[in-house]
PDB file of N, CA and C in Angstrom:
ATOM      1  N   UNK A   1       0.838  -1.167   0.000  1.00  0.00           N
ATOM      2  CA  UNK A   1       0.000   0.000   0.000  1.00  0.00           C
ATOM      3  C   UNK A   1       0.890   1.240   0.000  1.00  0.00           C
ATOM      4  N   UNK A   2       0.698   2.186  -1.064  1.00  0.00           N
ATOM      5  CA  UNK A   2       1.684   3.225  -0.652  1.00  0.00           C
ATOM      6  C   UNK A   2       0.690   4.859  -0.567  1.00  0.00           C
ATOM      7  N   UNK A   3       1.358   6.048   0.429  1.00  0.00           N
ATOM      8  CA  UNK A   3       0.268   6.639   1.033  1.00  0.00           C
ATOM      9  C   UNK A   3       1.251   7.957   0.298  1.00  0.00           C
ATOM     10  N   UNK A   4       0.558   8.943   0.007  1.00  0.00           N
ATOM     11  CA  UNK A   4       0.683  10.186  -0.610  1.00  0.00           C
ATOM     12  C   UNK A   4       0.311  11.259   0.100  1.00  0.00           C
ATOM     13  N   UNK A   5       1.177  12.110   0.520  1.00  0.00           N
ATOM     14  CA  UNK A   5      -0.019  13.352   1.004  1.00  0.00           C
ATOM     15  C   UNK A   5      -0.425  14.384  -0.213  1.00  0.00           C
ATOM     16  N   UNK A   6      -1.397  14.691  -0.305  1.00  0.00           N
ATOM     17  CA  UNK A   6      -1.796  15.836  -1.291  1.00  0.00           C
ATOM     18  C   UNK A   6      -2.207  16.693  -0.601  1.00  0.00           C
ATOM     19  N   UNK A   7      -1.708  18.129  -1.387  1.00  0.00           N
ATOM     20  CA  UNK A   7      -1.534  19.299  -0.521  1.00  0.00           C
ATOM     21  C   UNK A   7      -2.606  20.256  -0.686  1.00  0.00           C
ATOM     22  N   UNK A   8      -3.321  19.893  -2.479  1.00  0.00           N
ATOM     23  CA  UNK A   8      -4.758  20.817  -1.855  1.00  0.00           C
ATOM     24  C   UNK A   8      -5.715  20.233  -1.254  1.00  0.00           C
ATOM     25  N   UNK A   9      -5.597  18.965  -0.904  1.00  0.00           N
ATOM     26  CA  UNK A   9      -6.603  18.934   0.078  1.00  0.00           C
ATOM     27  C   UNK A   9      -6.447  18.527   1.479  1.00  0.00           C
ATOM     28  N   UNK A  10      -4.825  18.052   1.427  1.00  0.00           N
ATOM     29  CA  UNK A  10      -4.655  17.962   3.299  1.00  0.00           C
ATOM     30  C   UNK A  10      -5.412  16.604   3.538  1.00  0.00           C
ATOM     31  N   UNK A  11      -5.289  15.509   2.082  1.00  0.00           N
ATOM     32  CA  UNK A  11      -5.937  14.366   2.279  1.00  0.00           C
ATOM     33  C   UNK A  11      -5.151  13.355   2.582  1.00  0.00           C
ATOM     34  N   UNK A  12      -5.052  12.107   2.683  1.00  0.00           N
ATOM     35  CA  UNK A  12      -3.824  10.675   2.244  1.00  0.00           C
ATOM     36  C   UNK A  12      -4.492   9.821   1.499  1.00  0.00           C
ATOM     37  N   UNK A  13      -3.789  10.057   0.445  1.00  0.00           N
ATOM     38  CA  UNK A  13      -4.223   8.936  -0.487  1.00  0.00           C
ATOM     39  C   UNK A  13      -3.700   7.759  -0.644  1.00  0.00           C
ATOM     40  N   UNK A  14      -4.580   6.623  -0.170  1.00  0.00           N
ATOM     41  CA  UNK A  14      -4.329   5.208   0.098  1.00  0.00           C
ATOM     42  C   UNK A  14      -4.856   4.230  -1.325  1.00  0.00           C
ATOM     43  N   UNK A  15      -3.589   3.689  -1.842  1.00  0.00           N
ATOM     44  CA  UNK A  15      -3.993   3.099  -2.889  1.00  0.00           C
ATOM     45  C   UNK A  15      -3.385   1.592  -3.339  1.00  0.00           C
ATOM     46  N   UNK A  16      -5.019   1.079  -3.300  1.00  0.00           N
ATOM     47  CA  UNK A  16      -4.447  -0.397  -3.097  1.00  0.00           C
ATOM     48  C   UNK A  16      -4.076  -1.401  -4.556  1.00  0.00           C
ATOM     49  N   UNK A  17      -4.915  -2.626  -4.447  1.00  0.00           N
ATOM     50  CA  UNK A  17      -4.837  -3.341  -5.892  1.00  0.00           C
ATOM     51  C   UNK A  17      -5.344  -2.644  -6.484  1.00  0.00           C
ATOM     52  N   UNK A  18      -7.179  -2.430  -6.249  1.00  0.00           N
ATOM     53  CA  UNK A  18      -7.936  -2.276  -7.031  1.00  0.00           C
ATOM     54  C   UNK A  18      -8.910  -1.174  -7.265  1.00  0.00           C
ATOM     55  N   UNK A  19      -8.244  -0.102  -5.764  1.00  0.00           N
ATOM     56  CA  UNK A  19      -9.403   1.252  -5.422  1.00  0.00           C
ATOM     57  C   UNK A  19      -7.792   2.158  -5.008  1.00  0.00           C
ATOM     58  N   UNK A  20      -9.004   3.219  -5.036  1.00  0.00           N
ATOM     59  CA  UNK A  20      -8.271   4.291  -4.405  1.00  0.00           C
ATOM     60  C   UNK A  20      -8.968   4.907  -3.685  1.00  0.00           C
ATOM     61  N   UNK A  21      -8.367   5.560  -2.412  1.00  0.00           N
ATOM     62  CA  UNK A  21      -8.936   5.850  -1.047  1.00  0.00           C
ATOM     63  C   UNK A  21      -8.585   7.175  -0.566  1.00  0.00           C
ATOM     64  N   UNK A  22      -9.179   8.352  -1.041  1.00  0.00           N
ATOM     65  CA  UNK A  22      -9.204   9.674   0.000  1.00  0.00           C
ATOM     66  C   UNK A  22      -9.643   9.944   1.179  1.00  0.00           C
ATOM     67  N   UNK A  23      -8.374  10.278   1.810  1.00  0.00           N
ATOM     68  CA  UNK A  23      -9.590  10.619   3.124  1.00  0.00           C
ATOM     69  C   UNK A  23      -8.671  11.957   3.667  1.00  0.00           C
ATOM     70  N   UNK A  24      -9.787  13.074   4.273  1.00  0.00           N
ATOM     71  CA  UNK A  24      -9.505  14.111   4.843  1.00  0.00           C
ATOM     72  C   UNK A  24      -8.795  14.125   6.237  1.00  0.00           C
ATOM     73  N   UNK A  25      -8.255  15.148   6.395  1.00  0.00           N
ATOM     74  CA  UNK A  25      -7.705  15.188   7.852  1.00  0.00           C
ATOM     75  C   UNK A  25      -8.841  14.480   9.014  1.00  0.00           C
ATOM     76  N   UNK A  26     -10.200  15.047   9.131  1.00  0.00           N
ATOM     77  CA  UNK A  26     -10.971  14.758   9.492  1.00  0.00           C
ATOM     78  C   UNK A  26     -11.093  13.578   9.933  1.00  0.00           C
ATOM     79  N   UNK A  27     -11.179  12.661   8.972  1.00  0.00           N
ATOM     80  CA  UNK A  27     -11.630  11.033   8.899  1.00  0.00           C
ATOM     81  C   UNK A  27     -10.348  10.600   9.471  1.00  0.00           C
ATOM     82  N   UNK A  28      -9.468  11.008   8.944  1.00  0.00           N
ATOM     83  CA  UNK A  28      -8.318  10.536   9.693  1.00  0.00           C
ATOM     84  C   UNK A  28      -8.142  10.570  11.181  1.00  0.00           C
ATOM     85  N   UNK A  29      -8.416  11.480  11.619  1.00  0.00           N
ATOM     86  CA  UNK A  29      -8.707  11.840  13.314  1.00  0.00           C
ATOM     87  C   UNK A  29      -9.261  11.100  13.733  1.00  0.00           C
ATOM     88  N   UNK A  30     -10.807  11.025  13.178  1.00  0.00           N
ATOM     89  CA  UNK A  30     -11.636  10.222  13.512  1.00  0.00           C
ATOM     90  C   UNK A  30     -11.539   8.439  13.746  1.00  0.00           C
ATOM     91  N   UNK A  31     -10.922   7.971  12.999  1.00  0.00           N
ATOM     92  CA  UNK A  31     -10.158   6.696  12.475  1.00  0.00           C
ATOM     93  C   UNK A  31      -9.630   6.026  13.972  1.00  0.00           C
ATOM     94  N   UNK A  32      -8.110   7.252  13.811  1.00  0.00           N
ATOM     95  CA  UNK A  32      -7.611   7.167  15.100  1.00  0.00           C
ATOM     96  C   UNK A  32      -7.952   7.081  16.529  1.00  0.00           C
ATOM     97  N   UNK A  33      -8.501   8.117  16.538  1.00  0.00           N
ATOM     98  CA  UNK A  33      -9.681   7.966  18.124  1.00  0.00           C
ATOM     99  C   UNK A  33     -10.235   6.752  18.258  1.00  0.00           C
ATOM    100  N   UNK A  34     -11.104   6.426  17.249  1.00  0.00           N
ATOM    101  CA  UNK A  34     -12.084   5.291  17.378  1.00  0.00           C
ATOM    102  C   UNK A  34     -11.283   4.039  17.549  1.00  0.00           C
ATOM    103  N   UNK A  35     -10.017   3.813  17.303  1.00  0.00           N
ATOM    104  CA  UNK A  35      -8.992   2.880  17.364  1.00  0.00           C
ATOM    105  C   UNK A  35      -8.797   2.511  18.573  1.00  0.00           C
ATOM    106  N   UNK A  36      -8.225   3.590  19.096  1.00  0.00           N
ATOM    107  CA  UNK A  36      -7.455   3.867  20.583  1.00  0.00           C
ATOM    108  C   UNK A  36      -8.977   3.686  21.216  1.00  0.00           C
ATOM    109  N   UNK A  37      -9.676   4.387  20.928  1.00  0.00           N
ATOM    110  CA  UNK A  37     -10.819   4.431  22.234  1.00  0.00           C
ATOM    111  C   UNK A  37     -11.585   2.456  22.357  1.00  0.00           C
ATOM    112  N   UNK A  38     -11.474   2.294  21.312  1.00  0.00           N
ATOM    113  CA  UNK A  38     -11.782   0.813  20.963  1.00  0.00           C
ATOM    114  C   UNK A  38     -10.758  -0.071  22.189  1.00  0.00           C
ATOM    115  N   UNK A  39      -9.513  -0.073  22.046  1.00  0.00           N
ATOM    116  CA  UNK A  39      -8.531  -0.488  22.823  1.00  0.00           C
ATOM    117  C   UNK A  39      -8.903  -0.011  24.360  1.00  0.00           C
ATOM    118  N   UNK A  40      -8.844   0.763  24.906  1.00  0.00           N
ATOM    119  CA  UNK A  40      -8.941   1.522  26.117  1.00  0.00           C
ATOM    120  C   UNK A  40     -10.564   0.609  26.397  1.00  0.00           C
ATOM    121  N   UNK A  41     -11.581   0.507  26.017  1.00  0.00           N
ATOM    122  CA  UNK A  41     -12.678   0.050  26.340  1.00  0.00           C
ATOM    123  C   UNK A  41     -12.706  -1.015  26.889  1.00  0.00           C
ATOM    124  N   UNK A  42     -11.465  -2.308  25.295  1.00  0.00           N
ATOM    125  CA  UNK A  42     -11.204  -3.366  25.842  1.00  0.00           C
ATOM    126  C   UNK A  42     -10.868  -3.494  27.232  1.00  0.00           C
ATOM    127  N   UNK A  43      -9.486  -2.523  27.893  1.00  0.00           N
ATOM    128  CA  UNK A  43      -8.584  -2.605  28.757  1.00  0.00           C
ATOM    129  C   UNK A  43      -9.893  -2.545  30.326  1.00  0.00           C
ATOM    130  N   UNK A  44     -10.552  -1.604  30.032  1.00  0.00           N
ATOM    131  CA  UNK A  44     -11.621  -1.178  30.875  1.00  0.00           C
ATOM    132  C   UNK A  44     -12.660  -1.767  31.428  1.00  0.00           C
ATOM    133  N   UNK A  45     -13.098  -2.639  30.311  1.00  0.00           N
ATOM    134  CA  UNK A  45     -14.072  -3.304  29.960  1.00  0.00           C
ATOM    135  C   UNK A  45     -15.572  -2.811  29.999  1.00  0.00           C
ATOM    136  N   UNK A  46     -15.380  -1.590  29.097  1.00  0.00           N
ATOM    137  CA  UNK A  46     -16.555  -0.968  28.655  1.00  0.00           C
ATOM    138  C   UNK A  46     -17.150  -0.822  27.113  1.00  0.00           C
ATOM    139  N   UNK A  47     -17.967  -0.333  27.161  1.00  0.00           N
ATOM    140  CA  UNK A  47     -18.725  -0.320  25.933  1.00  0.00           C
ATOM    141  C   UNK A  47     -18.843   1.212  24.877  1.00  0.00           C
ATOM    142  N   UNK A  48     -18.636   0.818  24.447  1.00  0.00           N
ATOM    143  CA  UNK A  48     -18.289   2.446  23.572  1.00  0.00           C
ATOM    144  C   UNK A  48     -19.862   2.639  22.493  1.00  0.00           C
ATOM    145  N   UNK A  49     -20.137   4.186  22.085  1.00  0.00           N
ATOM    146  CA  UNK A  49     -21.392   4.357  21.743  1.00  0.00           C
ATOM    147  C   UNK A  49     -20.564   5.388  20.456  1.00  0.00           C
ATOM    148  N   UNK A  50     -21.809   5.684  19.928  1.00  0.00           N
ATOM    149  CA  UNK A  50     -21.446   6.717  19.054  1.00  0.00           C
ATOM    150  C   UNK A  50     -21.346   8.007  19.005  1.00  0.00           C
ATOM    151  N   UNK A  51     -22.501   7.808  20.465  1.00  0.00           N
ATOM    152  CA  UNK A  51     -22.072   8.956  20.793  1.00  0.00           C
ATOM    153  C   UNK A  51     -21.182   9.528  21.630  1.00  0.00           C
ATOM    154  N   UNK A  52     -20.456   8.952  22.028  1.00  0.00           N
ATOM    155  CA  UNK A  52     -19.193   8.782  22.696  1.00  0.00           C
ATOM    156  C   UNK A  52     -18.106   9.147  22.157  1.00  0.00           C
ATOM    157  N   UNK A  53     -17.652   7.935  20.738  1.00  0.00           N
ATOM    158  CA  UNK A  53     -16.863   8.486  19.942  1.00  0.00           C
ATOM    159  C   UNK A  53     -16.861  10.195  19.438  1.00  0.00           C
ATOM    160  N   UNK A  54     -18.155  10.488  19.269  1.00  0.00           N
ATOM    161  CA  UNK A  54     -18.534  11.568  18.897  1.00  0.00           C
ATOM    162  C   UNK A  54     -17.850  12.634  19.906  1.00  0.00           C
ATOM    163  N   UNK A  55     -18.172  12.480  20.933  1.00  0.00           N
ATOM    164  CA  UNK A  55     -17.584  13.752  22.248  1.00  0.00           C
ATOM    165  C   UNK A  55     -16.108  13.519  21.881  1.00  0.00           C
ATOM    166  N   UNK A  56     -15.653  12.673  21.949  1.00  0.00           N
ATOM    167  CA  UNK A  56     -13.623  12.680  21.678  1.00  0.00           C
ATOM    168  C   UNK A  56     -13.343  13.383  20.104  1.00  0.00           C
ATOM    169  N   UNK A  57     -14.024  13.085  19.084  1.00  0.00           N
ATOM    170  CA  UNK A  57     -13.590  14.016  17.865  1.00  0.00           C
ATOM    171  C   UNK A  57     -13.868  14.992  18.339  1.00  0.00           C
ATOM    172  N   UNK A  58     -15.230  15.469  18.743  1.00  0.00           N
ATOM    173  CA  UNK A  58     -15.121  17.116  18.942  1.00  0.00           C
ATOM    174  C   UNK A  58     -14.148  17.598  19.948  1.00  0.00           C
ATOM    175  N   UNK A  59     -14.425  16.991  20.870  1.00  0.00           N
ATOM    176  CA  UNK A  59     -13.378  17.404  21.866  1.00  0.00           C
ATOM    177  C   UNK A  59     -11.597  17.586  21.681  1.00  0.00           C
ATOM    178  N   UNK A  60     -11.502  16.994  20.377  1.00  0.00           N
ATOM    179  CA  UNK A  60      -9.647  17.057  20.133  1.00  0.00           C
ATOM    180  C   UNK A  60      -9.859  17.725  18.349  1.00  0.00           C
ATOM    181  N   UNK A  61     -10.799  17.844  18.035  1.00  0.00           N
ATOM    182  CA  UNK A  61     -10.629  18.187  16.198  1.00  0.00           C
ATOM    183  C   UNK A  61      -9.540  19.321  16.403  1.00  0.00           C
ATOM    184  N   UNK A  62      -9.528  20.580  17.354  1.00  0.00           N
ATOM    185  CA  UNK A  62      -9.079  21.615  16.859  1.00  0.00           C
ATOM    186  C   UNK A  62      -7.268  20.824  16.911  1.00  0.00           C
ATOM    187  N   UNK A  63      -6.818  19.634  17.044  1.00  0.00           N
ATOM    188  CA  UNK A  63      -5.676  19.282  17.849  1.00  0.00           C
ATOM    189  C   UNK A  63      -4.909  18.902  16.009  1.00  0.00           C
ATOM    190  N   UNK A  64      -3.556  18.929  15.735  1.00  0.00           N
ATOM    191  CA  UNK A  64      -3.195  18.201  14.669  1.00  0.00           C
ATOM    192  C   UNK A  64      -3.211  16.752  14.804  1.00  0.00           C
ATOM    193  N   UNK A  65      -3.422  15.936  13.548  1.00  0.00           N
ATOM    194  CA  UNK A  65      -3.642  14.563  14.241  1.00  0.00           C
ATOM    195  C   UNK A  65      -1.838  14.018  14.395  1.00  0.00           C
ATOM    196  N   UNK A  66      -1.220  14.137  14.148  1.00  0.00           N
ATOM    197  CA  UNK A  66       0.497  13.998  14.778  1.00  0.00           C
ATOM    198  C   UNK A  66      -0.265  14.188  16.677  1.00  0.00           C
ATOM    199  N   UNK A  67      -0.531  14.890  17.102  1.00  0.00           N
ATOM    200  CA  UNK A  67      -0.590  15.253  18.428  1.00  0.00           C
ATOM    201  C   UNK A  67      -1.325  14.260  19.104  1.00  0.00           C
ATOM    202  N   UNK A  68      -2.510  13.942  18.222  1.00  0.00           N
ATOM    203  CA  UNK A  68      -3.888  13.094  18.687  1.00  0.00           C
ATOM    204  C   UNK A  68      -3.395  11.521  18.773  1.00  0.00           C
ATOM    205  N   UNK A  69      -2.329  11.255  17.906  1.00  0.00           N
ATOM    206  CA  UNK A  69      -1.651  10.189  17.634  1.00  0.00           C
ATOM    207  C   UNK A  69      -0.507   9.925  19.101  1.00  0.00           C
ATOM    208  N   UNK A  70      -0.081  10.711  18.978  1.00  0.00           N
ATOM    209  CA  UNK A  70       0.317  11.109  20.045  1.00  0.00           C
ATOM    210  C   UNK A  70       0.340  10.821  21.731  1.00  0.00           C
ATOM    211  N   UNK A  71      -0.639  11.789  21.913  1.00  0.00           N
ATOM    212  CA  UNK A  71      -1.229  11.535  22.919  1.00  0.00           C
ATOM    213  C   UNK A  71      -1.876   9.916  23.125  1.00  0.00           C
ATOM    214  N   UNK A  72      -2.706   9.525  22.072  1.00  0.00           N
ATOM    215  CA  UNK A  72      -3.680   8.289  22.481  1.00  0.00           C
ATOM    216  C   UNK A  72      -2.239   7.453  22.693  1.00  0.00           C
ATOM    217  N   UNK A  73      -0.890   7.144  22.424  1.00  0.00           N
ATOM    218  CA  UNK A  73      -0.173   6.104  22.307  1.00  0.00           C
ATOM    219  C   UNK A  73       0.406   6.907  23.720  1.00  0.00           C
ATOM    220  N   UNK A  74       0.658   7.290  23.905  1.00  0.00           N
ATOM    221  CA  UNK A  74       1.173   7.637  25.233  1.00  0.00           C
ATOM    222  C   UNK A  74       0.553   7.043  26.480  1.00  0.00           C
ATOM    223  N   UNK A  75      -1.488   7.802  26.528  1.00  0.00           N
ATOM    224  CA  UNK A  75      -2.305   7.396  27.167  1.00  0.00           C
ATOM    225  C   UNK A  75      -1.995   5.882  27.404  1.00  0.00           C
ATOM    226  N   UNK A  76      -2.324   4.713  26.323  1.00  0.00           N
ATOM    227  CA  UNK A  76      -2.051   3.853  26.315  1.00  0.00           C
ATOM    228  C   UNK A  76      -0.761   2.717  26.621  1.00  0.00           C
ATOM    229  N   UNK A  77      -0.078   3.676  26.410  1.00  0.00           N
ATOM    230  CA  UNK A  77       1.551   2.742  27.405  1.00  0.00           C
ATOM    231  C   UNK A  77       1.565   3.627  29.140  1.00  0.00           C
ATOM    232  N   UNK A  78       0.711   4.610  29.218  1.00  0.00           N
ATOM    233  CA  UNK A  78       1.304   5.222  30.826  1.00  0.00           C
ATOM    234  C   UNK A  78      -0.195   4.777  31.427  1.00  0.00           C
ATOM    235  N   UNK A  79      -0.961   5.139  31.327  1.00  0.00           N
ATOM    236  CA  UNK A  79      -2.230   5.592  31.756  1.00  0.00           C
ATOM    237  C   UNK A  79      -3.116   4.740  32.496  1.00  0.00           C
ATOM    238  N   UNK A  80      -3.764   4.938  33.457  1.00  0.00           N
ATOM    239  CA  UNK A  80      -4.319   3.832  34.423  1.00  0.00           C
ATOM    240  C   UNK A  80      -5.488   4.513  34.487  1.00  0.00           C
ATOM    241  N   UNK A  81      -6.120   4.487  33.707  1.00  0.00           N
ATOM    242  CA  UNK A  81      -7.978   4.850  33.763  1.00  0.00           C
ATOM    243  C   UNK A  81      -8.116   5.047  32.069  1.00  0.00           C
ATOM    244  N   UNK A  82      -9.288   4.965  32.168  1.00  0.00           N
ATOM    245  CA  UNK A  82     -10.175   5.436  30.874  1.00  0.00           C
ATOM    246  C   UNK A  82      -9.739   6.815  30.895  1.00  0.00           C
ATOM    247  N   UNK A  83      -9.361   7.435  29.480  1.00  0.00           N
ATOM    248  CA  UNK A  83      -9.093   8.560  29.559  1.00  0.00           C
ATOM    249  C   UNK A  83     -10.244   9.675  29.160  1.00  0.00           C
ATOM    250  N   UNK A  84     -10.027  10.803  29.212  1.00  0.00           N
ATOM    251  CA  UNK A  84     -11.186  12.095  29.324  1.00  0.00           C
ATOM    252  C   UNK A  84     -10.163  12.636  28.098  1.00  0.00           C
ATOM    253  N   UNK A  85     -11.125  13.441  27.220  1.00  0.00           N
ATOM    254  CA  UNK A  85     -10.038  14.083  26.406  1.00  0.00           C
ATOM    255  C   UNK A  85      -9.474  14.828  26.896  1.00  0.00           C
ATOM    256  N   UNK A  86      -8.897  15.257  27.892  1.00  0.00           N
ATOM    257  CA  UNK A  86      -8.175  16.541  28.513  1.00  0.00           C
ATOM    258  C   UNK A  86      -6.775  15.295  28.897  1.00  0.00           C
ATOM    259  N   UNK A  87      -7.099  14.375  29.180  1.00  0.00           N
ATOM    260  CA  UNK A  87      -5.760  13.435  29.383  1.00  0.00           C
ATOM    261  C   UNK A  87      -5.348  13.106  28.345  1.00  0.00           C
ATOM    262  N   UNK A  88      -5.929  12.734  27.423  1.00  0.00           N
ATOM    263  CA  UNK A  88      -5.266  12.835  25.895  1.00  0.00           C
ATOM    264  C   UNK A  88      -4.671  13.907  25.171  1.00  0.00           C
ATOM    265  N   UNK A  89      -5.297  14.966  25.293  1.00  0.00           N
ATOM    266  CA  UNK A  89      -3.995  16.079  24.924  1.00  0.00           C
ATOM    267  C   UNK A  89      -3.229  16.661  25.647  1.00  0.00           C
ATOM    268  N   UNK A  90      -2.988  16.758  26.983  1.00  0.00           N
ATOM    269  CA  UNK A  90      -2.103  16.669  27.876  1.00  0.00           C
ATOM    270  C   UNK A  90      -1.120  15.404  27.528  1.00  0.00           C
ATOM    271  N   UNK A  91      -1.257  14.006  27.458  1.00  0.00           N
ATOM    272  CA  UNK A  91      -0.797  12.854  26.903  1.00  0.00           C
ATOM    273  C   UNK A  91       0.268  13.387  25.457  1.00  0.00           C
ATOM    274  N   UNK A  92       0.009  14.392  24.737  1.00  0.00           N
ATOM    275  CA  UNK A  92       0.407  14.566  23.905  1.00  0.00           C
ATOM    276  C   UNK A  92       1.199  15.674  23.846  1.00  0.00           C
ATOM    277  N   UNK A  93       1.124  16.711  24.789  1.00  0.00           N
ATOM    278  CA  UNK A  93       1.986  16.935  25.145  1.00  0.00           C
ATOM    279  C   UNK A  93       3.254  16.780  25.364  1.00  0.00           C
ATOM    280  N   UNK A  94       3.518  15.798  25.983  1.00  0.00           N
ATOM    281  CA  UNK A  94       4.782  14.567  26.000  1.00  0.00           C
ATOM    282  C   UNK A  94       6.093  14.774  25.313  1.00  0.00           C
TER     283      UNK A  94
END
């Protein structure tokens, strides 16, 4: 798979055998969170909603996703609770 950044749109273009795959900064964020927050649930043993996911994108969109990336991998090797988004970008901080 090889990934491209394109610069008017701030997208990554993922391109496989047989498609090709844009996706915005946005989705990308989104992606990520839902990853990490997926993991953290496991660890927790809770249940994740949509609207849930939903409060963590809004709550970190204004963040670059380098940071969001960031932070959630940090959270996840230090962190001893379910995190709040305020521990995730603090986490990223780092």
């Amino acid at each position: 798979m090889q990934e491209k950044l394109s610069q008017s749109s701030k997208a990554i273009v993922l391109q496989g055998k047989h498609s090709l795959q844009i996706k915005t900064d946005e989705e990308q964020k989104s992606e990520v969170i839902s990853e990490y927050l997926e993991k953290y649930a496991l660890i927790a043993n809770r249940t994740m909603t949509p609207e849930l996911y939903g409060i963590y994108v809004e709550a970190l969109h204004d963040l670059p996703l380098s940071r969001i990336k960031a932070g959630l991998k940090e959270w996840l090797e230090s962190g001893d609770k379910f995190p709040w988004p305020a521990n995730i970008r603090e986490a990223g901080e780092l």
